[in-house]
Protein backbone atom coordinates (compact mmCIF):
# COMPACT_ATOMS: atom_id res chain seq x y z
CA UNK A 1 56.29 99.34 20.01
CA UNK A 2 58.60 97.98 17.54
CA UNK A 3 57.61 97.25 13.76
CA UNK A 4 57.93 93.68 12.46
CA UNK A 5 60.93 94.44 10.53
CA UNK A 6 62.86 95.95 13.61
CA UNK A 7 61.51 93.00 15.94
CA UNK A 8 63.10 90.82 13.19
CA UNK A 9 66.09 92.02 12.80
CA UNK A 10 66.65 91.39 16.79
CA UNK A 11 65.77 87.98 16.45
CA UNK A 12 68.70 85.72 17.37
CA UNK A 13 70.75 83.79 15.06
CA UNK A 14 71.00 80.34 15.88
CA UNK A 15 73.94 78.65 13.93
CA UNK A 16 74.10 75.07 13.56
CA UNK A 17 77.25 73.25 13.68
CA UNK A 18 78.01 69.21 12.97
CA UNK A 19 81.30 67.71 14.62
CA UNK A 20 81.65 64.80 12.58
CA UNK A 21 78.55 62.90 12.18
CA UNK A 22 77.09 64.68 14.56
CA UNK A 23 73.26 64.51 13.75
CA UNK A 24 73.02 68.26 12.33
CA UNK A 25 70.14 66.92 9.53
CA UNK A 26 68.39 65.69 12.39
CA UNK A 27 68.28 68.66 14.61
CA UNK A 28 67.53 70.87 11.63
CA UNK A 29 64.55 68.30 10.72
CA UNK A 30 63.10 68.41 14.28
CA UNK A 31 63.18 72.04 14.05
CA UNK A 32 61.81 72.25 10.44
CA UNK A 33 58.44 73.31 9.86
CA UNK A 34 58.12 75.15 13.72
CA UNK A 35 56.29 78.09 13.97
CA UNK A 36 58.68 79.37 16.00
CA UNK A 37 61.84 78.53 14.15
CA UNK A 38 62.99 79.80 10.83
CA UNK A 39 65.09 78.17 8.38
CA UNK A 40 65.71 78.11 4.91
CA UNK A 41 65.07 74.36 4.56
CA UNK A 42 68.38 73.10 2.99
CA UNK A 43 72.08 73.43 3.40
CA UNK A 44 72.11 77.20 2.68
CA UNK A 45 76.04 78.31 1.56
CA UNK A 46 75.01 82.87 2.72
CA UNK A 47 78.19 83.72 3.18
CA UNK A 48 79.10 82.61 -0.71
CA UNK A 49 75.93 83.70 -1.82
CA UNK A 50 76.46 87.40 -0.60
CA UNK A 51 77.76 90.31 -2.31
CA UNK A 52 78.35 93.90 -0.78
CA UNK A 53 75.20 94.64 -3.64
CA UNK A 54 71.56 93.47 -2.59
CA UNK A 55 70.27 92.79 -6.27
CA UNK A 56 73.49 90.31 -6.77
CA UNK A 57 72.84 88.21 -3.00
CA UNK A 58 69.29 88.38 -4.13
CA UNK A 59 69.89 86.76 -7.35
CA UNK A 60 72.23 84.37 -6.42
CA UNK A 61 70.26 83.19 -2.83
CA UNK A 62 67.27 83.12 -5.73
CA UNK A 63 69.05 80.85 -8.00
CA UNK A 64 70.35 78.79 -5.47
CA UNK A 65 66.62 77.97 -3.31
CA UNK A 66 65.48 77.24 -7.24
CA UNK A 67 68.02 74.48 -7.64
CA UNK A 68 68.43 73.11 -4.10
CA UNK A 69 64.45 73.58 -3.53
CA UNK A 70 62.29 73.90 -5.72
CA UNK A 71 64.21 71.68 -8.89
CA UNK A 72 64.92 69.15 -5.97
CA UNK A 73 61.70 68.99 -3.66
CA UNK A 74 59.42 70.54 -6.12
CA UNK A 75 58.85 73.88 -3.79
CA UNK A 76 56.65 76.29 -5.32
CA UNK A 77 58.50 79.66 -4.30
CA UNK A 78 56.69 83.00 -5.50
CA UNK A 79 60.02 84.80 -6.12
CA UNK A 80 58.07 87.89 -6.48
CA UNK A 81 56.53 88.17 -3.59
CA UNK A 82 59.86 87.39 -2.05
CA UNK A 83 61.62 89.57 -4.12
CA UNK A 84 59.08 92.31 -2.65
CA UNK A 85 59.90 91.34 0.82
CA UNK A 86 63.60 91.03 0.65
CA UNK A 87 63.94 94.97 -0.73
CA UNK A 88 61.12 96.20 1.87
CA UNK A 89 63.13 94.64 4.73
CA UNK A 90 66.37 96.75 3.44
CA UNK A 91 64.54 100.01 2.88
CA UNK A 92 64.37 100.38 6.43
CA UNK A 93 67.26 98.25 7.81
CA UNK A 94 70.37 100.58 6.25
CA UNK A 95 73.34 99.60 8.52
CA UNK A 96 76.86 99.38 8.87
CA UNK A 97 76.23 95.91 8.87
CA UNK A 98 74.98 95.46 5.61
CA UNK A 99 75.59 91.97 4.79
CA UNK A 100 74.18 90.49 8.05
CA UNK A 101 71.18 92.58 7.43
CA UNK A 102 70.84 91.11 3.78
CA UNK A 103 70.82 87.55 5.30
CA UNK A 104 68.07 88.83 7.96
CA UNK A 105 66.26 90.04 4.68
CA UNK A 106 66.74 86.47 2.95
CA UNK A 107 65.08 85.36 5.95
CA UNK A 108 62.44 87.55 6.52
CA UNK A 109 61.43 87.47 3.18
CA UNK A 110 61.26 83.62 3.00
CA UNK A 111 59.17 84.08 6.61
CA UNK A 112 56.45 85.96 4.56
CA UNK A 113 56.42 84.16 1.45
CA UNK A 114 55.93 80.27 3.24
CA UNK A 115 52.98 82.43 5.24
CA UNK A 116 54.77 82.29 8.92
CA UNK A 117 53.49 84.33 11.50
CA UNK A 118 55.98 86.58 11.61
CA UNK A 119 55.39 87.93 15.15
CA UNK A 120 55.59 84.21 16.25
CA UNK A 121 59.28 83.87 15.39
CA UNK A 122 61.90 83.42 18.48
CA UNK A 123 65.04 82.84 16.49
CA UNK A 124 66.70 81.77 13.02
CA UNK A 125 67.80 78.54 12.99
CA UNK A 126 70.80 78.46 9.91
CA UNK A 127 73.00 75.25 8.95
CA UNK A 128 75.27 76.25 6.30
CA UNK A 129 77.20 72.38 6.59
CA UNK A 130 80.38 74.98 6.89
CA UNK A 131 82.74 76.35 9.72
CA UNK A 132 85.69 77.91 7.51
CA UNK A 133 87.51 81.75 8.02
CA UNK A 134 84.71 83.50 6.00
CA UNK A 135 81.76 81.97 8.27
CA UNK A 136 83.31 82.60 11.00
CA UNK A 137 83.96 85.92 10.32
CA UNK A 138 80.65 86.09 8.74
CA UNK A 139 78.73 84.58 12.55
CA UNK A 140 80.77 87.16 14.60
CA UNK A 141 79.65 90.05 12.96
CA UNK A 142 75.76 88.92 14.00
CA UNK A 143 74.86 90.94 17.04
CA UNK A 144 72.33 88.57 18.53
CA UNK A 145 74.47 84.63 17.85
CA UNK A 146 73.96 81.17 19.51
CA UNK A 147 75.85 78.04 18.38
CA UNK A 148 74.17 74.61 18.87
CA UNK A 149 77.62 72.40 18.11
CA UNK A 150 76.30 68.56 17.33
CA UNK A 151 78.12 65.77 18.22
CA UNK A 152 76.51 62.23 18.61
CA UNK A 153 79.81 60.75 19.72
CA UNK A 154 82.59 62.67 20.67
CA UNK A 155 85.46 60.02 20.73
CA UNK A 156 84.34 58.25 17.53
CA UNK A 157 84.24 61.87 15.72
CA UNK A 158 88.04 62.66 17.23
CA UNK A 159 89.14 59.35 15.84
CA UNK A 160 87.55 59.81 12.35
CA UNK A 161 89.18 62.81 12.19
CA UNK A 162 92.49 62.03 13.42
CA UNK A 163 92.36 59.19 10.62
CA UNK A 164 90.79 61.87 7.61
């Protein structure tokens, strides 16, 4: 039988992409709050967060849920709890793939602290608002990816952004 944080780390990635005004803040409302779906509830910017050291992508994923949470939404967050869970997810996840396993431990740890049933959780639903070289990059090093690509209208979006 697996352990929780090996079950986790298999969990799929589920990367959520706008094309235009595509409805992205829609889909990632829908999905916000199910107990099988886990996301970081904001726009949440990993890939410029990380840094090859876990204390530093700690800190700065820390600082940034303060300010785009819980200054914004008032979010109680107890950062120590989460702080617990981010370093007991590493201690047993050391990979080659040491950044991707820092954003599972981001998101495992924020699993625990909001109180999700962790064994409940069928995939990681991120929405980072960005599709540039380091994301992509970034996505295609995640073993277990899915794209959901949002597009409400596909010739108004190729207009707008023939035009922008």
């Amino acid at each position: 039988m697996l352990n929780v944080g090996q079950k986790f780390s298999d969990l799929p990635v589920c990367y959520l992409a706008p094309y235009g005004r595509g409805g992205s803040n829609f889909i990632q409302g829908i999905c916000d709050g199910h107990p099988q779906v886990l996301q970081i509830p904001a726009y949440f910017p990993f890939v410029e967060l990380a840094r090859p050291a876990p204390k530093k992508t700690l800190r700065n994923c820390v600082e940034y849920i303060k300010k785009e949470l819980c200054d914004k939404y008032e979010i109680n967050v107890n950062f120590k709890k989460f702080e617990k869970e981010y370093f007991w997810f590493l201690k047993f996840h050391n990979t080659e793939q040491q950044i991707v396993t820092q954003f599972q431990a981001i998101h495992y740890a924020w699993a625990i602290e909001r109180g999700y049933r962790v064994n409940d959780i069928k995939i990681i639903l991120w929405h980072p608002h960005r599709l540039d070289a380091n994301y992509i990059k970034f996505f295609r090093s995640v073993k277990n990816r899915k794209i959901i690509l949002c597009c409400r209208s596909q010739i108004a979006s190729l207009i707008s952004t023939y035009k922008h």
